[in-house]
PDB file of N, CA and C in Angstrom:
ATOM      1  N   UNK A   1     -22.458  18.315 -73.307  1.00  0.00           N
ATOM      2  CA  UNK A   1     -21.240  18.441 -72.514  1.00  0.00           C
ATOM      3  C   UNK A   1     -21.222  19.754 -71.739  1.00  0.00           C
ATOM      4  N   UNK A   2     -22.132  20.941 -72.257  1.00  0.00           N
ATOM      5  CA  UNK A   2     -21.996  21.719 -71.934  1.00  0.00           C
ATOM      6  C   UNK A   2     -22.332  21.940 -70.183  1.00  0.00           C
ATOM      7  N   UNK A   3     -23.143  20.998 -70.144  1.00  0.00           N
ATOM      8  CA  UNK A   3     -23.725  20.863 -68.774  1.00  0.00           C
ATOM      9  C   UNK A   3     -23.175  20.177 -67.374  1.00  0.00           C
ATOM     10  N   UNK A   4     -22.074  19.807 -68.082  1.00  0.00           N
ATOM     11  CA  UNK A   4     -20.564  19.263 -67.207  1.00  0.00           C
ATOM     12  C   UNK A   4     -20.514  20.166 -66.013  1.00  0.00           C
ATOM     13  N   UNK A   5     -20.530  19.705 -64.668  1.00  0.00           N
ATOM     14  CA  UNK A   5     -20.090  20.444 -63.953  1.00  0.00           C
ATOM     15  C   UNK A   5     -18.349  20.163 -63.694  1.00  0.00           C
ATOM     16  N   UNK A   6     -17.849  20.997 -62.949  1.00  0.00           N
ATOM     17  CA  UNK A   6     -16.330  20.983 -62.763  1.00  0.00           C
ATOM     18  C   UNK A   6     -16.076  19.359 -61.730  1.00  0.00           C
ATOM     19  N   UNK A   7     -15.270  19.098 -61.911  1.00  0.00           N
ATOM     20  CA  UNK A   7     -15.024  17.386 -62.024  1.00  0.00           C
ATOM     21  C   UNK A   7     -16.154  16.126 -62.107  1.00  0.00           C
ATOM     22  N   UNK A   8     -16.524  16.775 -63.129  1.00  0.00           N
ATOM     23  CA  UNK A   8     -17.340  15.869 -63.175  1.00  0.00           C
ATOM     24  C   UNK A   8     -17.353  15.216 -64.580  1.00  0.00           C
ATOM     25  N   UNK A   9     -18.014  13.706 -64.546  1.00  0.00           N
ATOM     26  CA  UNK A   9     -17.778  13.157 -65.786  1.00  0.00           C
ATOM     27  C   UNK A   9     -18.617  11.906 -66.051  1.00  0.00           C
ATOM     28  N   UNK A  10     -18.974  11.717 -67.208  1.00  0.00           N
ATOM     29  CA  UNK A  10     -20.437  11.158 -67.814  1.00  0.00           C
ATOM     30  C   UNK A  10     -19.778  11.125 -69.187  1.00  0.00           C
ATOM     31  N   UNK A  11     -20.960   9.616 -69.340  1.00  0.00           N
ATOM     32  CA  UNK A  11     -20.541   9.195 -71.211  1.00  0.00           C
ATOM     33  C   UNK A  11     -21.955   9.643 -71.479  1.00  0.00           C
ATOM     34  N   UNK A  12     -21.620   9.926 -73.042  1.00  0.00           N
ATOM     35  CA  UNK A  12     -22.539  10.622 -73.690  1.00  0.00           C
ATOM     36  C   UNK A  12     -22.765   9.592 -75.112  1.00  0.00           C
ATOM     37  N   UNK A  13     -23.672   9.750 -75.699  1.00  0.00           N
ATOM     38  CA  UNK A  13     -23.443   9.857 -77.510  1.00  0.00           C
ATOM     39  C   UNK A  13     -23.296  10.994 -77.951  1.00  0.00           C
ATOM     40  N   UNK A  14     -22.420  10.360 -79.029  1.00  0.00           N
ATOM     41  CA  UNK A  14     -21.853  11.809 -79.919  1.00  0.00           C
ATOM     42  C   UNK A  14     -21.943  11.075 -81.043  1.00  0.00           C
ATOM     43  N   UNK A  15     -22.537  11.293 -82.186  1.00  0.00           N
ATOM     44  CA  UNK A  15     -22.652  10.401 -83.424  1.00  0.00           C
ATOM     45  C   UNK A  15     -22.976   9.142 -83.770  1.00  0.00           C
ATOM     46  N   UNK A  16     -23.482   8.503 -82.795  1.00  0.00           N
ATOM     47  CA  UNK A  16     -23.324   7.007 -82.234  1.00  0.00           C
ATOM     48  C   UNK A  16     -22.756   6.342 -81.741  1.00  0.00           C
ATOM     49  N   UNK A  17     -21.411   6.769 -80.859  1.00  0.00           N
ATOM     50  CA  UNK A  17     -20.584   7.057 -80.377  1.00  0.00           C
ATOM     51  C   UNK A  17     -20.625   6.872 -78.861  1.00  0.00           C
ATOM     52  N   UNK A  18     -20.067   6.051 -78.110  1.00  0.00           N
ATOM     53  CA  UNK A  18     -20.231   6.411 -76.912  1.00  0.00           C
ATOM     54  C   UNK A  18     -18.754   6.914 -76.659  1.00  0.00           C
ATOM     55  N   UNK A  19     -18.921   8.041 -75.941  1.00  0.00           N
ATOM     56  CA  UNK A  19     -17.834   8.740 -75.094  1.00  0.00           C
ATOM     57  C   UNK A  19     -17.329   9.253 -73.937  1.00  0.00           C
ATOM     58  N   UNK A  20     -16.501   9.023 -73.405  1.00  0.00           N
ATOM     59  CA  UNK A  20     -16.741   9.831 -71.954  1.00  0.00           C
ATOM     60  C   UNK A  20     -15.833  10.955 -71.925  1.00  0.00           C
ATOM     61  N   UNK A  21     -16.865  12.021 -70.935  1.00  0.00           N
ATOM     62  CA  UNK A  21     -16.401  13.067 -71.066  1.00  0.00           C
ATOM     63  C   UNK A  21     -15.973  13.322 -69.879  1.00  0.00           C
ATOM     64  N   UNK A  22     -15.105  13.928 -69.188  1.00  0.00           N
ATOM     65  CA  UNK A  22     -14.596  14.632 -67.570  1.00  0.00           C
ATOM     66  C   UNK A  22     -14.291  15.793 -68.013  1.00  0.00           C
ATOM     67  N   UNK A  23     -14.950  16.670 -67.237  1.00  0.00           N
ATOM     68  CA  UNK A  23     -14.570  18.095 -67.054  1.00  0.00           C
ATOM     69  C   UNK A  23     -13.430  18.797 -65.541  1.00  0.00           C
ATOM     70  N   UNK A  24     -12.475  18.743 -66.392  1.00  0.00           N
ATOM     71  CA  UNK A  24     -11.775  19.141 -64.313  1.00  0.00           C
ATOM     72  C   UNK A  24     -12.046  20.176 -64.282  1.00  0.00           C
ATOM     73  N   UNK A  25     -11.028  20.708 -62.545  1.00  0.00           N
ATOM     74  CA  UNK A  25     -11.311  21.745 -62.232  1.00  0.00           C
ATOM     75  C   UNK A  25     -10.943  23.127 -62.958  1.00  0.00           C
ATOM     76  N   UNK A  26     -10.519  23.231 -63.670  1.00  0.00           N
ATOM     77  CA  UNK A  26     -10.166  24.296 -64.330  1.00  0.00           C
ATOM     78  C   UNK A  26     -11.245  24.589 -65.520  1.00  0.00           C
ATOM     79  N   UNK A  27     -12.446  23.989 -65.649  1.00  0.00           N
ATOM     80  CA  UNK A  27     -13.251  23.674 -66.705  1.00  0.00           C
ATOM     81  C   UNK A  27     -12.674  23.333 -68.237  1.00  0.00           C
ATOM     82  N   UNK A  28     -11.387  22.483 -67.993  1.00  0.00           N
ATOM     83  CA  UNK A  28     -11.089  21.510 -69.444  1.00  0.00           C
ATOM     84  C   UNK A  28     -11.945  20.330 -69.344  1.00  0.00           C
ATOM     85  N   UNK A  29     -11.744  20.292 -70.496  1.00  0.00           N
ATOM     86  CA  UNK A  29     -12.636  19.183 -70.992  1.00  0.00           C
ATOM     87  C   UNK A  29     -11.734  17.825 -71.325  1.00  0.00           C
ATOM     88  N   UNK A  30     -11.827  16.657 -71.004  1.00  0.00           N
ATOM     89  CA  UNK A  30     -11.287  15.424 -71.445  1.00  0.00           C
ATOM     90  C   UNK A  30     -11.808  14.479 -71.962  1.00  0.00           C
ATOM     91  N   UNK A  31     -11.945  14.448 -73.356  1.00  0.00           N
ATOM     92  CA  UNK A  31     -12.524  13.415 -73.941  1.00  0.00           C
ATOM     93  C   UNK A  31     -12.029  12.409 -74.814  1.00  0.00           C
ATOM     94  N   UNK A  32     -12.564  11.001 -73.795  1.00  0.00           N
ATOM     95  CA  UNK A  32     -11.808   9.784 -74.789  1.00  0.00           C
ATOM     96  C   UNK A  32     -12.953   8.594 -75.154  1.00  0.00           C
ATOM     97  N   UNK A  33     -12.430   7.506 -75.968  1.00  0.00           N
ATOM     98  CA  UNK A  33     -13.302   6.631 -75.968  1.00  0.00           C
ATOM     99  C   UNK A  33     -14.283   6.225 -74.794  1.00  0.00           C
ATOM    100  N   UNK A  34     -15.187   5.750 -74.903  1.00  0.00           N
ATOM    101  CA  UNK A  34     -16.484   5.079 -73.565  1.00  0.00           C
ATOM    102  C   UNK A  34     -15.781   3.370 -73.403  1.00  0.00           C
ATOM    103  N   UNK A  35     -15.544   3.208 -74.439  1.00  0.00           N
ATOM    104  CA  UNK A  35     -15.267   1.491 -74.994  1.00  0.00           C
ATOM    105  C   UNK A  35     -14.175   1.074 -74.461  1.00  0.00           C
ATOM    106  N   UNK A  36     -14.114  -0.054 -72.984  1.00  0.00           N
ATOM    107  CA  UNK A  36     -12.748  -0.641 -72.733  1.00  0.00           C
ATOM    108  C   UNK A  36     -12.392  -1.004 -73.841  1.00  0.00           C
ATOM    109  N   UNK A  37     -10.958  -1.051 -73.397  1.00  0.00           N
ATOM    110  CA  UNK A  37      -9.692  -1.762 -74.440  1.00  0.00           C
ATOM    111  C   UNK A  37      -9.726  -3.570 -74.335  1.00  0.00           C
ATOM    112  N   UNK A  38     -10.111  -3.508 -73.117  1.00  0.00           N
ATOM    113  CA  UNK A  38     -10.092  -5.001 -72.792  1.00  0.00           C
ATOM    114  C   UNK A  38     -11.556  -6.162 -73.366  1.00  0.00           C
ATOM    115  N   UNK A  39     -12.807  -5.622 -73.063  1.00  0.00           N
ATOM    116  CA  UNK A  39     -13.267  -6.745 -73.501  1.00  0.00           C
ATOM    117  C   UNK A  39     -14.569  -5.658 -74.522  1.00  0.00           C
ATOM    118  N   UNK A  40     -14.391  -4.449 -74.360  1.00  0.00           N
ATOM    119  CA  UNK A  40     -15.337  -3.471 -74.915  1.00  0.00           C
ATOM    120  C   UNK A  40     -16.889  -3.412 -74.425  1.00  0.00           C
ATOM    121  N   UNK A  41     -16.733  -3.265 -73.260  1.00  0.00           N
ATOM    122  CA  UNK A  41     -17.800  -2.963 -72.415  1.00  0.00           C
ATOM    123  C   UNK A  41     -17.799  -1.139 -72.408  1.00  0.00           C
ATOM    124  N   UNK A  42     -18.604  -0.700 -71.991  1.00  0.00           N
ATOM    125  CA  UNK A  42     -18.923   0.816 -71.659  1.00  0.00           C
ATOM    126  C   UNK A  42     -18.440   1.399 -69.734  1.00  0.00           C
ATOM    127  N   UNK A  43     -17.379   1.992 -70.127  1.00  0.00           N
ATOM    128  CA  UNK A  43     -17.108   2.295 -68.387  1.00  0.00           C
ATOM    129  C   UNK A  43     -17.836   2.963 -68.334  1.00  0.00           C
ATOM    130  N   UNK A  44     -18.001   3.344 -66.642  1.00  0.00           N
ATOM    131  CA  UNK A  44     -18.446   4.560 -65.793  1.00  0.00           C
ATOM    132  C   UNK A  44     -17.985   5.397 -64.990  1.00  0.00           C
ATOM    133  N   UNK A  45     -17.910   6.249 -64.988  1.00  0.00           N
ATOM    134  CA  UNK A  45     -17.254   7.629 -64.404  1.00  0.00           C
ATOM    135  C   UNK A  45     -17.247   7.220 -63.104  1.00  0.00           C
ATOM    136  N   UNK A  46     -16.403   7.384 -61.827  1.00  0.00           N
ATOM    137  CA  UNK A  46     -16.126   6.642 -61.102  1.00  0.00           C
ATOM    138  C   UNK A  46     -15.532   7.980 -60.031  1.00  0.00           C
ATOM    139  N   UNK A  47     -16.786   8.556 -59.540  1.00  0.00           N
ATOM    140  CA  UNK A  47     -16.483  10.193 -58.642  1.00  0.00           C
ATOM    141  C   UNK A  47     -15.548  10.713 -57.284  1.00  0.00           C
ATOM    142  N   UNK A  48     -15.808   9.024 -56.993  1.00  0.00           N
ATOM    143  CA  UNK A  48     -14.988   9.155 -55.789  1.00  0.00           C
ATOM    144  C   UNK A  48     -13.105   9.199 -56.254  1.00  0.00           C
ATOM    145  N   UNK A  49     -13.246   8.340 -56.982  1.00  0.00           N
ATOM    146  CA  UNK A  49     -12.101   8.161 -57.333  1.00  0.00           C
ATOM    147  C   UNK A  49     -11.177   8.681 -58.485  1.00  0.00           C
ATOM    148  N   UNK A  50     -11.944   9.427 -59.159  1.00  0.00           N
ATOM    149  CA  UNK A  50     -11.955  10.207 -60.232  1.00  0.00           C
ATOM    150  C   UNK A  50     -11.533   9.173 -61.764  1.00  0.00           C
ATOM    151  N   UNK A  51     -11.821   8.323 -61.795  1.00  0.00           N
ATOM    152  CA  UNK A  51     -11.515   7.427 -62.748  1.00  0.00           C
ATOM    153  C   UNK A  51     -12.569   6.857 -63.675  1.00  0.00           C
ATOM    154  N   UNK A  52     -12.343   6.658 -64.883  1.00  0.00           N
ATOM    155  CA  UNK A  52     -13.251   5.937 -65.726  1.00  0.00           C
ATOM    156  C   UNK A  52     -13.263   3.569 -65.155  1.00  0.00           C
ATOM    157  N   UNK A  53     -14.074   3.255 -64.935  1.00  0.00           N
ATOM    158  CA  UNK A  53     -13.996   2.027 -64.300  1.00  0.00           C
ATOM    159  C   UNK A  53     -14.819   1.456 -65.423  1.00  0.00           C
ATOM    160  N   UNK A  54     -14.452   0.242 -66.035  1.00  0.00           N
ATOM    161  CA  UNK A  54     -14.928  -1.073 -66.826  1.00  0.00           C
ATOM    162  C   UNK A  54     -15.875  -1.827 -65.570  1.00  0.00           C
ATOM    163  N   UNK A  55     -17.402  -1.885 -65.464  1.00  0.00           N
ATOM    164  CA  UNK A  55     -17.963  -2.708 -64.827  1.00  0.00           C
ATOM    165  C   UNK A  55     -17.884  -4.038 -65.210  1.00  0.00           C
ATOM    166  N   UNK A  56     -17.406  -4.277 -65.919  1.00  0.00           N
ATOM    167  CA  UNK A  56     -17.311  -6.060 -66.793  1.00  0.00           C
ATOM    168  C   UNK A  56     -15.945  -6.535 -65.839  1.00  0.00           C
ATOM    169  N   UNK A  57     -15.005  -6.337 -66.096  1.00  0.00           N
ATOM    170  CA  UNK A  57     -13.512  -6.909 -65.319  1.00  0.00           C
ATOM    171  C   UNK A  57     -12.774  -6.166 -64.492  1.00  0.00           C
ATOM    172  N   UNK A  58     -13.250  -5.003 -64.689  1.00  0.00           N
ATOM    173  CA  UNK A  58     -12.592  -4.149 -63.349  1.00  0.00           C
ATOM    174  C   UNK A  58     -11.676  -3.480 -63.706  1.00  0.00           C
ATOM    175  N   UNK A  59     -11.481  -3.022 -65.003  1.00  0.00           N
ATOM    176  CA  UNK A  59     -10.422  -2.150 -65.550  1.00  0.00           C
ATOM    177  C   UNK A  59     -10.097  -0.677 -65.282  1.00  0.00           C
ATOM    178  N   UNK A  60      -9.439  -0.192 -64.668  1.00  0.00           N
ATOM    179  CA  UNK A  60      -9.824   1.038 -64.769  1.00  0.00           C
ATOM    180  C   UNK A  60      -8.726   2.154 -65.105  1.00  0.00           C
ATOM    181  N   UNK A  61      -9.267   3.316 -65.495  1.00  0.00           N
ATOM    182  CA  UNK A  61      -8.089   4.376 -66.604  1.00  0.00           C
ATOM    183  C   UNK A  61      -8.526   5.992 -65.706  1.00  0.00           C
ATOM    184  N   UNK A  62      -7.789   6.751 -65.912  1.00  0.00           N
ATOM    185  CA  UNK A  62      -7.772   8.022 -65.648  1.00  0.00           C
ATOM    186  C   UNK A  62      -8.243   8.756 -66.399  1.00  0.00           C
ATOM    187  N   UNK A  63      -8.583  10.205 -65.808  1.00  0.00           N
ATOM    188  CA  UNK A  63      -9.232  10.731 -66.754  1.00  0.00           C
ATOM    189  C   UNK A  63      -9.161  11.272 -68.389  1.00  0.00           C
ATOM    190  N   UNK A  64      -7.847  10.997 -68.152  1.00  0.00           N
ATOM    191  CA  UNK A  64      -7.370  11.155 -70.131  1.00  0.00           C
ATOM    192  C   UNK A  64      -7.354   9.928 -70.611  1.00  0.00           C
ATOM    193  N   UNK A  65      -7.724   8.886 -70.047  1.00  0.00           N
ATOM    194  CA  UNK A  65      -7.446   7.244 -70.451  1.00  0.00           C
ATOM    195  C   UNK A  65      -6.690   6.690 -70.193  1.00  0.00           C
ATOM    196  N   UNK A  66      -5.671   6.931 -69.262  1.00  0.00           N
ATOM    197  CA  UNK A  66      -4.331   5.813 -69.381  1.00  0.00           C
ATOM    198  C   UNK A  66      -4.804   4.706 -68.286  1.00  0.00           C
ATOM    199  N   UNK A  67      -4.088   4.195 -68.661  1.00  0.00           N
ATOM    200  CA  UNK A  67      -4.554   2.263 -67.883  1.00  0.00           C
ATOM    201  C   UNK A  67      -3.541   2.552 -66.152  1.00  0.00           C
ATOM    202  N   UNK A  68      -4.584   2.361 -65.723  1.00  0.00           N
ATOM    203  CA  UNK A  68      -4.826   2.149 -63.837  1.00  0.00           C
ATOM    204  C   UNK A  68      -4.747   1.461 -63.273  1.00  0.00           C
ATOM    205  N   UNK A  69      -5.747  -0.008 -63.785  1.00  0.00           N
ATOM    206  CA  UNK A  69      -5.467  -1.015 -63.664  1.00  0.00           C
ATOM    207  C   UNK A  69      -6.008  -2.339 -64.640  1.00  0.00           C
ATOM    208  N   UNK A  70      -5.782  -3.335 -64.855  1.00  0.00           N
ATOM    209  CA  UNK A  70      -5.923  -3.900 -65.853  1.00  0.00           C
ATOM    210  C   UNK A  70      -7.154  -4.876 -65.433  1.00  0.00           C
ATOM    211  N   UNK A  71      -7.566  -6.063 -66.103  1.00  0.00           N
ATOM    212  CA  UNK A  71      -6.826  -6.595 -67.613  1.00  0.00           C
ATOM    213  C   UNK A  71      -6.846  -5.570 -68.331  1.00  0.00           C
ATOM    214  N   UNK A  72      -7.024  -4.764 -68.551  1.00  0.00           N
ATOM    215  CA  UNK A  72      -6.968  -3.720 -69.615  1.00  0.00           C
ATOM    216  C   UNK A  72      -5.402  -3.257 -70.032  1.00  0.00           C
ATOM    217  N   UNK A  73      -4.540  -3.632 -71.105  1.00  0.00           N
ATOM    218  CA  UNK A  73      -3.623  -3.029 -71.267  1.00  0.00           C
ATOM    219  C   UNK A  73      -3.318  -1.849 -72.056  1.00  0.00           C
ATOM    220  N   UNK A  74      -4.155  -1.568 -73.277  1.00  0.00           N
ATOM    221  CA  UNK A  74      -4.293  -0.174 -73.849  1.00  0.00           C
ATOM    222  C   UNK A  74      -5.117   1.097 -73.101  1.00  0.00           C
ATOM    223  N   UNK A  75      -4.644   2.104 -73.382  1.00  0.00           N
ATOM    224  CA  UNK A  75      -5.172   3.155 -73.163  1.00  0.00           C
ATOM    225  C   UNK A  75      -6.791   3.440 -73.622  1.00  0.00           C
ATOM    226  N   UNK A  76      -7.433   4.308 -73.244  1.00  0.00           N
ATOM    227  CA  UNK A  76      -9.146   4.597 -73.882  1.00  0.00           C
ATOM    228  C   UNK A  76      -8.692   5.767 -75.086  1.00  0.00           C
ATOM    229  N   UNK A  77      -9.037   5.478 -76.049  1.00  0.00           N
ATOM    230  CA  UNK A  77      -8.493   6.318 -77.326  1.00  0.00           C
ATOM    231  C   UNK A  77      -9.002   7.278 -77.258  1.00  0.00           C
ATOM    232  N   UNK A  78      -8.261   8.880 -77.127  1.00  0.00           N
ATOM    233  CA  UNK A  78      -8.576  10.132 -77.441  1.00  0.00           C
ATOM    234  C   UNK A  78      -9.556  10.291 -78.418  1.00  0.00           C
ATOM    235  N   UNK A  79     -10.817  11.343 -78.078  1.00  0.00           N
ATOM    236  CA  UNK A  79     -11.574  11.957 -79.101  1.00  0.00           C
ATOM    237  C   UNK A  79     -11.461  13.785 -79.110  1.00  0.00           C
ATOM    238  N   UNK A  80     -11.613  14.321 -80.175  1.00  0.00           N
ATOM    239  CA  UNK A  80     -12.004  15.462 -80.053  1.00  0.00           C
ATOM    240  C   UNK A  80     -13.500  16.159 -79.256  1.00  0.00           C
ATOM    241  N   UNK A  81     -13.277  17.209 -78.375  1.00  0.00           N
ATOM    242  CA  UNK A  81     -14.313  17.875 -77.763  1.00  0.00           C
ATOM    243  C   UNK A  81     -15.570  18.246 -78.790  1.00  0.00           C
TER     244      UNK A  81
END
């Protein structure tokens, strides 16, 4: 993670774990689940738009996880940095 540049954001493993991480501009760190809510596919960091995006149905969440647009109705569950 350390290698995060400032808005930028990439899933990682962390324990076996997939996670995604966004770093904003202030160099915080935001890390939540990798795993949609909706069908549990692995999003992708999404630069232009600054969003985590579900390539499976098109779900997509912000950078702390909250739901953007659906089918996805839960949030991407918070992890610790």
């Amino acid at each position: 993670m350390d290698d995060l540049k400032k808005n930028e954001g990439k899933v990682i493993d962390k324990n076996g774990e997939k996670v995604a991480v966004y770093k904003d501009d202030k160099g915080e760190m935001h890390t939540v689940s990798a795993v949609c809510t909706h069908r549990k596919c692995i999003v992708n960091f999404n630069n232009a738009e600054k969003s985590w995006d579900c390539p499976c149905h098109g779900s997509r969440f912000d950078t702390d996880g909250k739901v953007l647009n659906g089918p996805a109705v839960k949030d991407l569950e918070k992890k610790d940095t």
